[in-house]
C-alpha atoms as a PDB file:
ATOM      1  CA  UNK A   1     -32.157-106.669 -45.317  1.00  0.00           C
ATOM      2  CA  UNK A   2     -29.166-108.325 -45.839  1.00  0.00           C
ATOM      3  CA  UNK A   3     -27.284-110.583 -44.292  1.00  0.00           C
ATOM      4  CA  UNK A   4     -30.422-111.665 -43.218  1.00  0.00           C
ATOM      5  CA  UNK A   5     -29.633-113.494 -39.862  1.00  0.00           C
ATOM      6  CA  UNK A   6     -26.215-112.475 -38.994  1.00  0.00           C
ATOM      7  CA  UNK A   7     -23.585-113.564 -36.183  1.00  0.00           C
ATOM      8  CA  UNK A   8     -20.868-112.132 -34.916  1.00  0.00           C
ATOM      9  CA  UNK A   9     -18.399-112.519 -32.167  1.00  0.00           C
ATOM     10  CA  UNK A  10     -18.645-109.873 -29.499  1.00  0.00           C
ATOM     11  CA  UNK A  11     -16.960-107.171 -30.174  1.00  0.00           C
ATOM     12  CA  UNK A  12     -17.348-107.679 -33.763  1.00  0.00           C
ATOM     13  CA  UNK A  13     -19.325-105.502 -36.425  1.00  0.00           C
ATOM     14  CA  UNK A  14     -21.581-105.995 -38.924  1.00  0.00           C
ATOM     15  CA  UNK A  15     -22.930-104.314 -42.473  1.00  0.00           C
ATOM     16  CA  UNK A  16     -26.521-104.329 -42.730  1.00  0.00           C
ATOM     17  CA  UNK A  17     -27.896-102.926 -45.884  1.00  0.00           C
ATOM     18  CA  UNK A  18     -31.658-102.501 -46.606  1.00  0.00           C
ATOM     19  CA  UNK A  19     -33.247-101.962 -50.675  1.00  0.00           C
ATOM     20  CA  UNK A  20     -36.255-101.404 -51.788  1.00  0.00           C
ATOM     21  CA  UNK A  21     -37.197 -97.788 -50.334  1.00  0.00           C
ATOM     22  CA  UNK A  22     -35.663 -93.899 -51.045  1.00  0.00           C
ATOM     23  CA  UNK A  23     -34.891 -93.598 -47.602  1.00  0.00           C
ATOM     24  CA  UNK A  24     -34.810 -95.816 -44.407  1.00  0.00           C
ATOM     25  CA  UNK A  25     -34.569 -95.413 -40.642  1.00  0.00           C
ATOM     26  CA  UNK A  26     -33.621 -98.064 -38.277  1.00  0.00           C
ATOM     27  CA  UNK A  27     -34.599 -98.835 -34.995  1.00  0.00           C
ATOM     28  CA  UNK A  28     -33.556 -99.327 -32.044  1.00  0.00           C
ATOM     29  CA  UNK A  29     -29.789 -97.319 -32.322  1.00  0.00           C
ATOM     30  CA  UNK A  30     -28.191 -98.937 -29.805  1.00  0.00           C
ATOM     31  CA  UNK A  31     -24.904-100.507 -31.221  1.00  0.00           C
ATOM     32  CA  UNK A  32     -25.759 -98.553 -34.606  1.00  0.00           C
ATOM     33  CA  UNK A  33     -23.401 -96.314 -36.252  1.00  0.00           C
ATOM     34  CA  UNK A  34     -26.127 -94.232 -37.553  1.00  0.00           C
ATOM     35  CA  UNK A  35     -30.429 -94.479 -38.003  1.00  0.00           C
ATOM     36  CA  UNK A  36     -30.685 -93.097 -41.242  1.00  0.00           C
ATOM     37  CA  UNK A  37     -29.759 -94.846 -44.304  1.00  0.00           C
ATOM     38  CA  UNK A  38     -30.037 -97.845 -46.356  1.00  0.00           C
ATOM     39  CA  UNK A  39     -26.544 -99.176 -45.048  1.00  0.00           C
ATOM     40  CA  UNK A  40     -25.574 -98.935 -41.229  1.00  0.00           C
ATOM     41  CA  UNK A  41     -22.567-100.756 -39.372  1.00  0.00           C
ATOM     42  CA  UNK A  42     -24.392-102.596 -36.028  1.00  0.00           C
ATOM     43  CA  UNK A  43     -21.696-103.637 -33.224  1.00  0.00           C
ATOM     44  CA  UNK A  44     -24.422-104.387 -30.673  1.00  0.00           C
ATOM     45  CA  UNK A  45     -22.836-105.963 -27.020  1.00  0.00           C
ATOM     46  CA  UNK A  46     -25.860-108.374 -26.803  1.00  0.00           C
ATOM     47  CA  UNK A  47     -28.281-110.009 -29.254  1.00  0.00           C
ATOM     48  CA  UNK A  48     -30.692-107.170 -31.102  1.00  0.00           C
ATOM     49  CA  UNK A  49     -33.554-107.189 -33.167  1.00  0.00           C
ATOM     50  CA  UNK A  50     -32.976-103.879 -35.164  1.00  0.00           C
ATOM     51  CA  UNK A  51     -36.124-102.684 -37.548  1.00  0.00           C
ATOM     52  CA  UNK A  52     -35.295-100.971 -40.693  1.00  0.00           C
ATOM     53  CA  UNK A  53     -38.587 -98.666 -41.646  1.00  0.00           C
ATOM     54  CA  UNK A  54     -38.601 -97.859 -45.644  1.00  0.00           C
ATOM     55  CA  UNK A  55     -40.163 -95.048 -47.496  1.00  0.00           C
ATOM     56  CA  UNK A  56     -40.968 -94.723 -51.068  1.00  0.00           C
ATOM     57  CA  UNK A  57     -41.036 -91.650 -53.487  1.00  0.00           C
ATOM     58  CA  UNK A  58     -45.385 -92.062 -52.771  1.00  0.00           C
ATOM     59  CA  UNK A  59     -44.867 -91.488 -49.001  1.00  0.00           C
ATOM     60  CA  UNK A  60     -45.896 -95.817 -48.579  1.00  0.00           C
ATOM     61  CA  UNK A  61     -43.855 -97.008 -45.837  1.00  0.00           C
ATOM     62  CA  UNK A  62     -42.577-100.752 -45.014  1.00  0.00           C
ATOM     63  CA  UNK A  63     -40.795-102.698 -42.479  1.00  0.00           C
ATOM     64  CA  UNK A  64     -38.417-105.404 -42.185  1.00  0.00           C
ATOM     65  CA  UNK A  65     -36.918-106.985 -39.042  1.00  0.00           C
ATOM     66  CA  UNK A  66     -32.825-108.352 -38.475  1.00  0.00           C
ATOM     67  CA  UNK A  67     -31.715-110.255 -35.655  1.00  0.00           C
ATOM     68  CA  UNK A  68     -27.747-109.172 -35.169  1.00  0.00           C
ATOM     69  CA  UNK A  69     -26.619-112.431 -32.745  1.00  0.00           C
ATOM     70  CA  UNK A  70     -23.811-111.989 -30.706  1.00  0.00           C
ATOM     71  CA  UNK A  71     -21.660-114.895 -29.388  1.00  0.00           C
ATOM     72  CA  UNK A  72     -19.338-114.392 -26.610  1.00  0.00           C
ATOM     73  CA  UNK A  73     -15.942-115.488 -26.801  1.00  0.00           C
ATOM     74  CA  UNK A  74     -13.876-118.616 -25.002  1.00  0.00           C
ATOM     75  CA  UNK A  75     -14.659-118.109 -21.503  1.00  0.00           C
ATOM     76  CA  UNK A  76     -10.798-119.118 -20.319  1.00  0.00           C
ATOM     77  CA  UNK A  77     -11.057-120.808 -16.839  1.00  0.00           C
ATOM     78  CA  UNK A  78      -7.411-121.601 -16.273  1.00  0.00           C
ATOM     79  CA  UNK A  79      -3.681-120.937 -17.671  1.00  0.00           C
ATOM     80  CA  UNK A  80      -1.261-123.291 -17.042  1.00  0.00           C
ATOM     81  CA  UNK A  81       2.802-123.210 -17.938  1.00  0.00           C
ATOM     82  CA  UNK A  82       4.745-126.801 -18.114  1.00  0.00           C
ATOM     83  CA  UNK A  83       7.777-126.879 -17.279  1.00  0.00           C
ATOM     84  CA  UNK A  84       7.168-123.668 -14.620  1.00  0.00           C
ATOM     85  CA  UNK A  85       9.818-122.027 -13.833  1.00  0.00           C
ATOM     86  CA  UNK A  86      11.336-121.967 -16.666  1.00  0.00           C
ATOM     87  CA  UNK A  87      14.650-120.427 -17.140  1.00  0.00           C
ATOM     88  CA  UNK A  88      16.256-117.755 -19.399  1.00  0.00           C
ATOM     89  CA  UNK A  89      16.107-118.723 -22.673  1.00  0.00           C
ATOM     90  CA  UNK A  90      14.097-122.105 -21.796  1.00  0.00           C
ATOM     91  CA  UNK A  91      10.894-122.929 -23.322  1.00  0.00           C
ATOM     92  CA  UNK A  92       7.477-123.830 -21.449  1.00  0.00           C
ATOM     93  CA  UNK A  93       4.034-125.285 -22.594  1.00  0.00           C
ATOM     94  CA  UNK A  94       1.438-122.949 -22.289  1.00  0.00           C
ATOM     95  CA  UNK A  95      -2.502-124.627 -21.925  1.00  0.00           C
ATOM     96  CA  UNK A  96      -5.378-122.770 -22.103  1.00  0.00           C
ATOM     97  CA  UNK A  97      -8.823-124.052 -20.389  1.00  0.00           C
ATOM     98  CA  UNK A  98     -12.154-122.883 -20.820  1.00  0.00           C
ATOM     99  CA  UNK A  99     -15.884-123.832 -19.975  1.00  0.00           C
ATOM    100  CA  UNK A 100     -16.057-125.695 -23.258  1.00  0.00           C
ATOM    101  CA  UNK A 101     -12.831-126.531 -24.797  1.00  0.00           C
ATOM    102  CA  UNK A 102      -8.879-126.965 -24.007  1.00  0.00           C
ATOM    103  CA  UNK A 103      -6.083-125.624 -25.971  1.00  0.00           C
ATOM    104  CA  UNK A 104      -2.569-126.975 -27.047  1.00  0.00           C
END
């Protein structure tokens, strides 16, 4: 399966795209676009292990397992505006805080 550990943000979506079989189902469809396949788009809202099942023109079947890991975004704590107020046609600073990381 390929990619074979992929990331995304939350929110995000991913390709996943098995080979090897004549037909696939995946498992579980939760933040799937479809189960059938041997491509499928995952946007899962949390971290998933999704199993890709793959049949040959004999009847054998295989598996292969893909972690999808999501990552939340900045967690912003705090806004702040420097000079505030500002007026008409003024400019202001604008900082952004969060849990891990300050912005400019």
């Amino acid at each position: 399966v390929t990619p074979s550990a992929p990331t995304i943000c939350i929110g995000s979506s991913v390709s996943l795209t098995a080979s090897g079989a004549v037909t696939y189902t995946w498992a579980p469809s939760s933040g799937l676009n479809t189960t059938t396949g041997p491509v499928v788009i995952a946007n899962p809202t949390a971290t998933t292990t999704y199993t890709v099942t793959g049949t040959n023109a004999l009847g054998c079947t295989g598996t292969k397992t893909v972690t999808v890991t999501v990552t939340p975004g900045p967690q912003i704590t705090s806004v702040t505006a420097t000079p505030n107020p500002v007026c008409i046609g003024g400019n202001t600073q604008l900082d952004l805080v969060d849990a891990d990381t300050t912005y400019y």
